[in-house]
PDB file of N, CA and C in Angstrom:
ATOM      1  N   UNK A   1       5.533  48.414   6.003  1.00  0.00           N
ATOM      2  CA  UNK A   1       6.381  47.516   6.757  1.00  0.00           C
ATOM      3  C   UNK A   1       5.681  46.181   7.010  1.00  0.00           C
ATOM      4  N   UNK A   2       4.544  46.241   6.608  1.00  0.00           N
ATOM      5  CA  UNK A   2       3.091  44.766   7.371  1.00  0.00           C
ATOM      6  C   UNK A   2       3.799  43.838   5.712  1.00  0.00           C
ATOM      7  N   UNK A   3       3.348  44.933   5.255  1.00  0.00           N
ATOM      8  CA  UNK A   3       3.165  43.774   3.813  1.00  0.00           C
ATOM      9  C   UNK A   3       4.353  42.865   3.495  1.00  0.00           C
ATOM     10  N   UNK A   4       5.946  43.488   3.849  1.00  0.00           N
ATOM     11  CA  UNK A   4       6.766  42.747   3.592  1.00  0.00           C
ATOM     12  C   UNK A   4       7.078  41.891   4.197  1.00  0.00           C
ATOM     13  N   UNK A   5       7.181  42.118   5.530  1.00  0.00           N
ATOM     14  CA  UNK A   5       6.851  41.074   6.545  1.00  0.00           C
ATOM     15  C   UNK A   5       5.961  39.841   6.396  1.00  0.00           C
ATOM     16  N   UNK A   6       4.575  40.093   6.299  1.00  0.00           N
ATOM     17  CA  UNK A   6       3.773  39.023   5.827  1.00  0.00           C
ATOM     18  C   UNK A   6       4.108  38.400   4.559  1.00  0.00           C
ATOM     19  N   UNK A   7       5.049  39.027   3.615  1.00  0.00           N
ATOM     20  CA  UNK A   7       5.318  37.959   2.219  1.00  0.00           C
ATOM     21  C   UNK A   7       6.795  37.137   2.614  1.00  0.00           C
ATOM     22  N   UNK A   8       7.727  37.822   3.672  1.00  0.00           N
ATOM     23  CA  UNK A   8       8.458  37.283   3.792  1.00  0.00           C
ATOM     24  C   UNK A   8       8.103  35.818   4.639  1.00  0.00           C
ATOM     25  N   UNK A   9       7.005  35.665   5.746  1.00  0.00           N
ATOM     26  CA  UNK A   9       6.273  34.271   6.141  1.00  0.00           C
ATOM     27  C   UNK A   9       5.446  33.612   5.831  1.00  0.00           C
ATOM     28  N   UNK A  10       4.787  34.368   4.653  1.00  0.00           N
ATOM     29  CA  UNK A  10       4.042  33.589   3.710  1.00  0.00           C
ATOM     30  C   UNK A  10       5.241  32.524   2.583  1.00  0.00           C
ATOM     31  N   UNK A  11       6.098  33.661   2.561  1.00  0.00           N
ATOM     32  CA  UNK A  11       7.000  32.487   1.521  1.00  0.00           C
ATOM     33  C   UNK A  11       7.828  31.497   2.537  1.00  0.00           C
ATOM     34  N   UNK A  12       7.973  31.806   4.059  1.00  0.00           N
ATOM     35  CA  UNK A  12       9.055  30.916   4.723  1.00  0.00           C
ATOM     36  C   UNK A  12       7.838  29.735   4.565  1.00  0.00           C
ATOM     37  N   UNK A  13       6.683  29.990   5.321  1.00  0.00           N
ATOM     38  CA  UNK A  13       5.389  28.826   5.370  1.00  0.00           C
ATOM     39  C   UNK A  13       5.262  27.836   4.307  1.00  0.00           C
ATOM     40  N   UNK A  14       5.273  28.456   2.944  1.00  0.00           N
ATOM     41  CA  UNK A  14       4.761  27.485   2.252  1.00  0.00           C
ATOM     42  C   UNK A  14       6.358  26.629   2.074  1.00  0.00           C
ATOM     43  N   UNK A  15       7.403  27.487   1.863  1.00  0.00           N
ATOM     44  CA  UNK A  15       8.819  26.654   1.828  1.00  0.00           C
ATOM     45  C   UNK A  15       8.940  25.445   2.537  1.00  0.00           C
ATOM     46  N   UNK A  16       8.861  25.678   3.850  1.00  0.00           N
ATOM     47  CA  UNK A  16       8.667  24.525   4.908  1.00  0.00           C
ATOM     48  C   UNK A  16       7.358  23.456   4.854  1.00  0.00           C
ATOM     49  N   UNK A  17       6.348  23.843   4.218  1.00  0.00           N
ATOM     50  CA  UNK A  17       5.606  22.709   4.180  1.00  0.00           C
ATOM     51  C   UNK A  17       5.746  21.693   3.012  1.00  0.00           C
ATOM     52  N   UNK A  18       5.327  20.766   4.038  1.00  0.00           N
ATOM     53  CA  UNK A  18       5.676  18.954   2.928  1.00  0.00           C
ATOM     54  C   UNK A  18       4.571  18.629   2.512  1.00  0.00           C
ATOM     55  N   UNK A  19       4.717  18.085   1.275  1.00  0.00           N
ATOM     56  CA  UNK A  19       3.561  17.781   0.307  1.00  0.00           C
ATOM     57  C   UNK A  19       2.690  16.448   1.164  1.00  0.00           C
ATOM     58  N   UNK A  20       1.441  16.388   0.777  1.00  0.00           N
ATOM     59  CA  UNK A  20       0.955  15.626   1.439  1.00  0.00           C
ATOM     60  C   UNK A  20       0.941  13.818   1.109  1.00  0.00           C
ATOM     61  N   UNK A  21       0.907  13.139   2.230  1.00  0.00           N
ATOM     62  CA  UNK A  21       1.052  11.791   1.341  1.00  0.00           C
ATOM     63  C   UNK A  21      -0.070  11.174   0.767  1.00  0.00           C
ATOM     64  N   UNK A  22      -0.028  10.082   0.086  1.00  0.00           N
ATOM     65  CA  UNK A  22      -1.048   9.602  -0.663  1.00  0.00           C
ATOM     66  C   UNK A  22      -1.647   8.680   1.126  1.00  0.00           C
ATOM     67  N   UNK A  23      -3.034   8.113   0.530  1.00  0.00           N
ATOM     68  CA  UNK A  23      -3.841   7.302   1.662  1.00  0.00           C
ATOM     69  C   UNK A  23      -3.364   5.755   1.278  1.00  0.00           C
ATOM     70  N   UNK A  24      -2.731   5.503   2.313  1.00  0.00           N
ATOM     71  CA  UNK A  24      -1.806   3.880   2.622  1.00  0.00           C
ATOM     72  C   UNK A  24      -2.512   3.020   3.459  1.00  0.00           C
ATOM     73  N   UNK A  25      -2.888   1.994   2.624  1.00  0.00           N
ATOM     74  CA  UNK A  25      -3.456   0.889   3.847  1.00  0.00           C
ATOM     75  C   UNK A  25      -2.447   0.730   5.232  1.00  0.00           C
ATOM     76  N   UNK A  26      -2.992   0.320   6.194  1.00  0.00           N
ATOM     77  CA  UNK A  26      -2.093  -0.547   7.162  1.00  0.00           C
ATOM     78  C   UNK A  26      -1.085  -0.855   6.636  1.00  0.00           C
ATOM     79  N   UNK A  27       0.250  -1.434   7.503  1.00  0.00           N
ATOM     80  CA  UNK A  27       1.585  -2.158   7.554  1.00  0.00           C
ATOM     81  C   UNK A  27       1.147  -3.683   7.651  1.00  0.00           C
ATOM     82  N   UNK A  28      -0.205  -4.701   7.478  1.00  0.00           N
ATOM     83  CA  UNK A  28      -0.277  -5.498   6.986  1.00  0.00           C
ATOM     84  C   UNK A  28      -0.016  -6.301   5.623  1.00  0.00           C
ATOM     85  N   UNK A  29       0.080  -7.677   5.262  1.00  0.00           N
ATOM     86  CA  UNK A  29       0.480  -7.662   4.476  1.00  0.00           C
ATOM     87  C   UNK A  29      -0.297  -8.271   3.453  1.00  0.00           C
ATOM     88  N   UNK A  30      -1.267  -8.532   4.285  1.00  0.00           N
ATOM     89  CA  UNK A  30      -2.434  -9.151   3.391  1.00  0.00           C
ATOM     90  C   UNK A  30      -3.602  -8.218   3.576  1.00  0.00           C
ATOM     91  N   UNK A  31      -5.004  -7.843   2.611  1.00  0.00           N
ATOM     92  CA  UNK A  31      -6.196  -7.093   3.192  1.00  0.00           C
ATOM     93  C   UNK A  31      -7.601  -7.886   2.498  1.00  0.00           C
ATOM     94  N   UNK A  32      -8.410  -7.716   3.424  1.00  0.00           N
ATOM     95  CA  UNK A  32      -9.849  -8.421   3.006  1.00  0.00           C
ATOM     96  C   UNK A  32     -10.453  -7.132   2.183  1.00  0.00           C
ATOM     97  N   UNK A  33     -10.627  -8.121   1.239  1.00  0.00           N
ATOM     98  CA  UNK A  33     -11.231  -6.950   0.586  1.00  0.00           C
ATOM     99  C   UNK A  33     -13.132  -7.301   0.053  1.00  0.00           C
ATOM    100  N   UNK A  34     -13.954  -6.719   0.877  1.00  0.00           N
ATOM    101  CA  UNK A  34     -15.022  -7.116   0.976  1.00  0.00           C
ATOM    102  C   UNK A  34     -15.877  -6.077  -0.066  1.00  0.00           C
ATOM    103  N   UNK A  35     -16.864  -7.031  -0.539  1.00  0.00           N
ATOM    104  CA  UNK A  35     -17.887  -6.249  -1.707  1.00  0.00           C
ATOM    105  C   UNK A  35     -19.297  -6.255  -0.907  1.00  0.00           C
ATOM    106  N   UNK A  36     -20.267  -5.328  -1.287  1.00  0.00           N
ATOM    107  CA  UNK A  36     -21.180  -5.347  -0.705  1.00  0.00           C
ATOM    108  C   UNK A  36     -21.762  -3.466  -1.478  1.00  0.00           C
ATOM    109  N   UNK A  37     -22.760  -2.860  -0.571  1.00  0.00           N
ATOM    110  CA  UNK A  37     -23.418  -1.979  -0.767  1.00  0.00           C
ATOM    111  C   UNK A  37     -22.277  -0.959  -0.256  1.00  0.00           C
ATOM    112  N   UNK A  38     -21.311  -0.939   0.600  1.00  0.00           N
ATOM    113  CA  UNK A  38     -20.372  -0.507   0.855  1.00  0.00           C
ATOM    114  C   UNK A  38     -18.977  -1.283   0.787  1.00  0.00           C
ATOM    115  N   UNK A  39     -18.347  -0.873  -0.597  1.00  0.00           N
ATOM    116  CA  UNK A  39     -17.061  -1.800  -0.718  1.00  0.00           C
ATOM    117  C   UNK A  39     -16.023  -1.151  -0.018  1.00  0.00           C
ATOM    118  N   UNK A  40     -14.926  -1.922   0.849  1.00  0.00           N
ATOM    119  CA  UNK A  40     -14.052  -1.658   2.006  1.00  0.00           C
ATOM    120  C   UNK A  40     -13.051  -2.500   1.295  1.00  0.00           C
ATOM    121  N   UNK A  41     -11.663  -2.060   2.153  1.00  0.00           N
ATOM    122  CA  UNK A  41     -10.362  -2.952   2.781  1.00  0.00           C
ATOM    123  C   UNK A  41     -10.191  -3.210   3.552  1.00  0.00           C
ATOM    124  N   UNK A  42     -10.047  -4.227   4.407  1.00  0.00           N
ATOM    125  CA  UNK A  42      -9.837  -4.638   5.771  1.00  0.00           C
ATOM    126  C   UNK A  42      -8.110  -5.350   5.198  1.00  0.00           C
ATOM    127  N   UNK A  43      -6.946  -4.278   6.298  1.00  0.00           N
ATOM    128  CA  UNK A  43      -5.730  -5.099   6.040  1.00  0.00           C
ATOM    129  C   UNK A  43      -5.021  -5.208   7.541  1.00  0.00           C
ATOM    130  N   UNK A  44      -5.919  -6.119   7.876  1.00  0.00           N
ATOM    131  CA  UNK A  44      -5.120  -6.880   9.612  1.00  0.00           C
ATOM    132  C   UNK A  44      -4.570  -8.064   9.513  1.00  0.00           C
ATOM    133  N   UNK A  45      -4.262  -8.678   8.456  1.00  0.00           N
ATOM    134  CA  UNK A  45      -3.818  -9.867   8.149  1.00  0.00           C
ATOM    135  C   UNK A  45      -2.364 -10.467   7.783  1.00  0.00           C
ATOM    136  N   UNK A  46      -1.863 -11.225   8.511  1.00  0.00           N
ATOM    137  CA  UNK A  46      -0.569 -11.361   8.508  1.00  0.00           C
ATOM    138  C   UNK A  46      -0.191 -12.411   6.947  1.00  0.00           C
ATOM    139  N   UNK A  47      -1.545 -13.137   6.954  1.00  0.00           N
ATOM    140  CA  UNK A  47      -1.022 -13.937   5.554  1.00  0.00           C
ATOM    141  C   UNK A  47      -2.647 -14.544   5.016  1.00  0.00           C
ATOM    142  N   UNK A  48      -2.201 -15.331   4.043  1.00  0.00           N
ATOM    143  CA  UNK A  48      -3.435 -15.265   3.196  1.00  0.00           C
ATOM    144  C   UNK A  48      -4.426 -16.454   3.917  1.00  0.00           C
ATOM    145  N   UNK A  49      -3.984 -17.210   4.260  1.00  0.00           N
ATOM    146  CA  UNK A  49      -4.673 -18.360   5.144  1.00  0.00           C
ATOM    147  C   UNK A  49      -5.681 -17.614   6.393  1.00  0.00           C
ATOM    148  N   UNK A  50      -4.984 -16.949   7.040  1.00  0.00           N
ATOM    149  CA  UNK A  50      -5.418 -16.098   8.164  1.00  0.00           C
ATOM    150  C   UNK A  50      -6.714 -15.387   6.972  1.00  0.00           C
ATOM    151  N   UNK A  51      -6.701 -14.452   6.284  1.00  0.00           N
ATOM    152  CA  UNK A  51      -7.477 -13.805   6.028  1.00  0.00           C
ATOM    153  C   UNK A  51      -8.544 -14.695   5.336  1.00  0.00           C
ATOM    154  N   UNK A  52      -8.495 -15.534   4.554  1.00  0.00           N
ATOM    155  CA  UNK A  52      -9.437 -16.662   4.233  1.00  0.00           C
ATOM    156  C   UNK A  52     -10.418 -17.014   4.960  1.00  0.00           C
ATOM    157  N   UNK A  53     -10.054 -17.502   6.346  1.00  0.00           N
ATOM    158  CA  UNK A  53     -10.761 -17.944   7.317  1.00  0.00           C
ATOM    159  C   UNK A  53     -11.950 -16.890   7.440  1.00  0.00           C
ATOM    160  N   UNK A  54     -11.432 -15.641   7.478  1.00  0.00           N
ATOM    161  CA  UNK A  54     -12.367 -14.596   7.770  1.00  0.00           C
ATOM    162  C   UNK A  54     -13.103 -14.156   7.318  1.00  0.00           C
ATOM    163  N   UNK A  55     -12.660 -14.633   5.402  1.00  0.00           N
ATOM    164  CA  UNK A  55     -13.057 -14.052   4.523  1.00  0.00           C
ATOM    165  C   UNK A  55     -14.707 -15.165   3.931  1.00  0.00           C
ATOM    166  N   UNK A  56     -14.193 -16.428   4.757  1.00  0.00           N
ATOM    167  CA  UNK A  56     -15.289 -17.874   4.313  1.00  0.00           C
ATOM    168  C   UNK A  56     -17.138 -17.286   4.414  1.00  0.00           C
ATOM    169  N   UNK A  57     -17.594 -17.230   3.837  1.00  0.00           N
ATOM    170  CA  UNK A  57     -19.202 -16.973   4.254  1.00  0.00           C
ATOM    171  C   UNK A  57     -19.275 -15.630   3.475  1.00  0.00           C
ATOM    172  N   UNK A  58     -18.458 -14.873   3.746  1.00  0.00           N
ATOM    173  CA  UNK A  58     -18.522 -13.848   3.082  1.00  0.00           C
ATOM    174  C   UNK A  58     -18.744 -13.516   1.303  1.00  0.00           C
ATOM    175  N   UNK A  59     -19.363 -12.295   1.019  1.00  0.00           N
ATOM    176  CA  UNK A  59     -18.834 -11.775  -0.650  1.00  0.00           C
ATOM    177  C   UNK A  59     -17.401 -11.091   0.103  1.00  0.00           C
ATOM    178  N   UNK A  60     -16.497 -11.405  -0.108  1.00  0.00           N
ATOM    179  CA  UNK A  60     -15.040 -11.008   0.421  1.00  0.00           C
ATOM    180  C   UNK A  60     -13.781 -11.528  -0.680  1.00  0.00           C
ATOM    181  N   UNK A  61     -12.886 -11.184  -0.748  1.00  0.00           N
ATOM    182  CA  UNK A  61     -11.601 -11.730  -1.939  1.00  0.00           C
ATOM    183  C   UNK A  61     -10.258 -10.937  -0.622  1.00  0.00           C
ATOM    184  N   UNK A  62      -9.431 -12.316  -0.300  1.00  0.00           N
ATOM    185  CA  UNK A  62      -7.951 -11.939   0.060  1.00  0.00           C
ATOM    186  C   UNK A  62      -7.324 -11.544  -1.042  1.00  0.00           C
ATOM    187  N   UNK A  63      -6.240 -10.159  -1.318  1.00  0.00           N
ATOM    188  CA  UNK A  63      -5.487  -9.799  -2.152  1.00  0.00           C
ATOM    189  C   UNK A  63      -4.337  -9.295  -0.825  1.00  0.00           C
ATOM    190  N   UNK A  64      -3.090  -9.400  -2.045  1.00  0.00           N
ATOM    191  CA  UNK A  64      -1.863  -8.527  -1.261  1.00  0.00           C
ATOM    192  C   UNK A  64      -1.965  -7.034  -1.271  1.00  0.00           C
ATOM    193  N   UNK A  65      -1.688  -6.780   0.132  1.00  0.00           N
ATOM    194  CA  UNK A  65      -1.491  -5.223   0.337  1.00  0.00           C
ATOM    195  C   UNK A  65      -0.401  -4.845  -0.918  1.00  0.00           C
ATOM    196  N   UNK A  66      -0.700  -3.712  -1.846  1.00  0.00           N
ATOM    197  CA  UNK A  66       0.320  -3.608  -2.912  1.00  0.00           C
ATOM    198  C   UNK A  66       1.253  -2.258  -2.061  1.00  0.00           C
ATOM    199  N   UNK A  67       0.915  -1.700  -0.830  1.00  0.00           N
ATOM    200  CA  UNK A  67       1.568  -0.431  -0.109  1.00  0.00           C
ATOM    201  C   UNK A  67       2.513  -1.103   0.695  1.00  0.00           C
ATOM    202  N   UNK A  68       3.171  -2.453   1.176  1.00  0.00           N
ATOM    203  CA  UNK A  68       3.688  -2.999   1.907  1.00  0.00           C
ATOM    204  C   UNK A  68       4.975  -3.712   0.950  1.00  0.00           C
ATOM    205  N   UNK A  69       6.093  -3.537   1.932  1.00  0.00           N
ATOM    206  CA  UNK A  69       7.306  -3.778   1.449  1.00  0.00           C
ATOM    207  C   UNK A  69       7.564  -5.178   1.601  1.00  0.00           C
ATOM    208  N   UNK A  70       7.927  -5.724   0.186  1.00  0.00           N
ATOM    209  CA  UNK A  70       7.746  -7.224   0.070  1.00  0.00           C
ATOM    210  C   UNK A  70       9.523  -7.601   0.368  1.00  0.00           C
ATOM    211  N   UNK A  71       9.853  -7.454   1.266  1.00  0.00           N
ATOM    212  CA  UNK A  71      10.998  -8.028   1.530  1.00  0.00           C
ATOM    213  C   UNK A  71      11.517  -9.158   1.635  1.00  0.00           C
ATOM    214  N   UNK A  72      10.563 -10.016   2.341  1.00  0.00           N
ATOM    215  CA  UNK A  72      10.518 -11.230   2.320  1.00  0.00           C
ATOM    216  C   UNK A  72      10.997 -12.313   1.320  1.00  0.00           C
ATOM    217  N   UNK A  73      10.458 -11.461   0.033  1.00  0.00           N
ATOM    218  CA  UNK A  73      10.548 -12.278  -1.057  1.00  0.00           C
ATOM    219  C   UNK A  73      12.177 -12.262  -1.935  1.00  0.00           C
ATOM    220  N   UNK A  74      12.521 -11.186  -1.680  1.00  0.00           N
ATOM    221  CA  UNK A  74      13.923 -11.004  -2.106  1.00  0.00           C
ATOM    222  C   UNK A  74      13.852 -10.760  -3.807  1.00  0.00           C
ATOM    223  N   UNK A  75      15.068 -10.261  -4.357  1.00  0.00           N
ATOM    224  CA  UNK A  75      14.910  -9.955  -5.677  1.00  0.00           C
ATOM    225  C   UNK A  75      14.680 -11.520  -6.926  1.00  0.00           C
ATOM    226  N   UNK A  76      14.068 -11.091  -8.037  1.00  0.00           N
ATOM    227  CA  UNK A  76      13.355 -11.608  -8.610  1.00  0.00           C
ATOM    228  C   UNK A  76      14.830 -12.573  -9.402  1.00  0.00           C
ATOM    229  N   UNK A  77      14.637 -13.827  -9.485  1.00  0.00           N
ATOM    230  CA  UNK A  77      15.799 -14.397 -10.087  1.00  0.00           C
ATOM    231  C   UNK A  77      15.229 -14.559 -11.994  1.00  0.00           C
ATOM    232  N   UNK A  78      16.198 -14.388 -12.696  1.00  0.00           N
ATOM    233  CA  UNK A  78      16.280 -14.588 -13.794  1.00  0.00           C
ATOM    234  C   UNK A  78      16.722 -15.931 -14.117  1.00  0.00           C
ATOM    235  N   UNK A  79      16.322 -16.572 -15.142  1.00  0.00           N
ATOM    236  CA  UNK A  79      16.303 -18.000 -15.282  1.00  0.00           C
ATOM    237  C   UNK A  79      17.299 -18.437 -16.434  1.00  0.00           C
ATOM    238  N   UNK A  80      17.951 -19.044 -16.518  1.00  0.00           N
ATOM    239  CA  UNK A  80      18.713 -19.751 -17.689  1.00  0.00           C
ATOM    240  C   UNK A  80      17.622 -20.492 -18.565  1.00  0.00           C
ATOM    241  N   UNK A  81      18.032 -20.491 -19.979  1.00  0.00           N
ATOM    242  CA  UNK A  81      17.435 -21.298 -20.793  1.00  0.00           C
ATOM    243  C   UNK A  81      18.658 -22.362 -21.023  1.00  0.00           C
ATOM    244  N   UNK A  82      17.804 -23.183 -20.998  1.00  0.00           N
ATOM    245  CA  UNK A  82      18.607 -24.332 -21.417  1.00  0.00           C
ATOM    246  C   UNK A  82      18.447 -24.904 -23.055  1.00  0.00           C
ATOM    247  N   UNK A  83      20.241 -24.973 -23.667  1.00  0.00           N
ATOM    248  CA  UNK A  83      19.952 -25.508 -24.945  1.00  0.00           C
ATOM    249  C   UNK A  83      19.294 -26.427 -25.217  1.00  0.00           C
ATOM    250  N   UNK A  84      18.956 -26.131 -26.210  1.00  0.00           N
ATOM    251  CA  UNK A  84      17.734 -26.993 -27.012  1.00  0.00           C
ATOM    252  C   UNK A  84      18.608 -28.332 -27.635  1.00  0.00           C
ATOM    253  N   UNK A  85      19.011 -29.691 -27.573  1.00  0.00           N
ATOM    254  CA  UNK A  85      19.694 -30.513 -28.112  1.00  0.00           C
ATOM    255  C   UNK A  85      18.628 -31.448 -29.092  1.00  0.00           C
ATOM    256  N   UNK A  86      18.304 -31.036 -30.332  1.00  0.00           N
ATOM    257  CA  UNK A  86      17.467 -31.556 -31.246  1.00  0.00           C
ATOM    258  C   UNK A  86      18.614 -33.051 -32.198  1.00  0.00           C
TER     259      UNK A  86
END
């Protein structure tokens, strides 16, 4: 009576558990990304100017957080070519 019991909550357990997520920088949208003997991300930065400042003196490089939802920017427009009048 143990054993079926225990397979019947061994299978409810693993049913109910959620896969795990990947490791996400911050909800910033910019991150310092500093080189050294220990290379890091630092992403407290609201924009690239801001992180610059911080980044001056430093071995450091501002890049965009690529885990952050670029909304801002809106969808990508496609361009007309214009005829060629030779």
């Amino acid at each position: 009576m143990r054993i079926p019991a225990l397979a019947i909550l061994a299978t409810a357990a693993v049913s109910l558990a959620s896969p795990a997520t990947a490791q996400t920088y911050a909800g910033y949208p910019v991150c310092l990304h500093v080189y050294g003997p220990i290379t890091y991300y630092e992403c407290n930065y609201t924009s690239i100017a801001q992180c610059n400042i911080s980044a001056s003196g430093r071995a450091a490089q501002c890049v965009v957080n690529p885990y952050t939802a670029q909304a801002a920017m809106g969808p990508a427009r496609a361009y007309k070519r214009r005829p060629a009048y030779y």
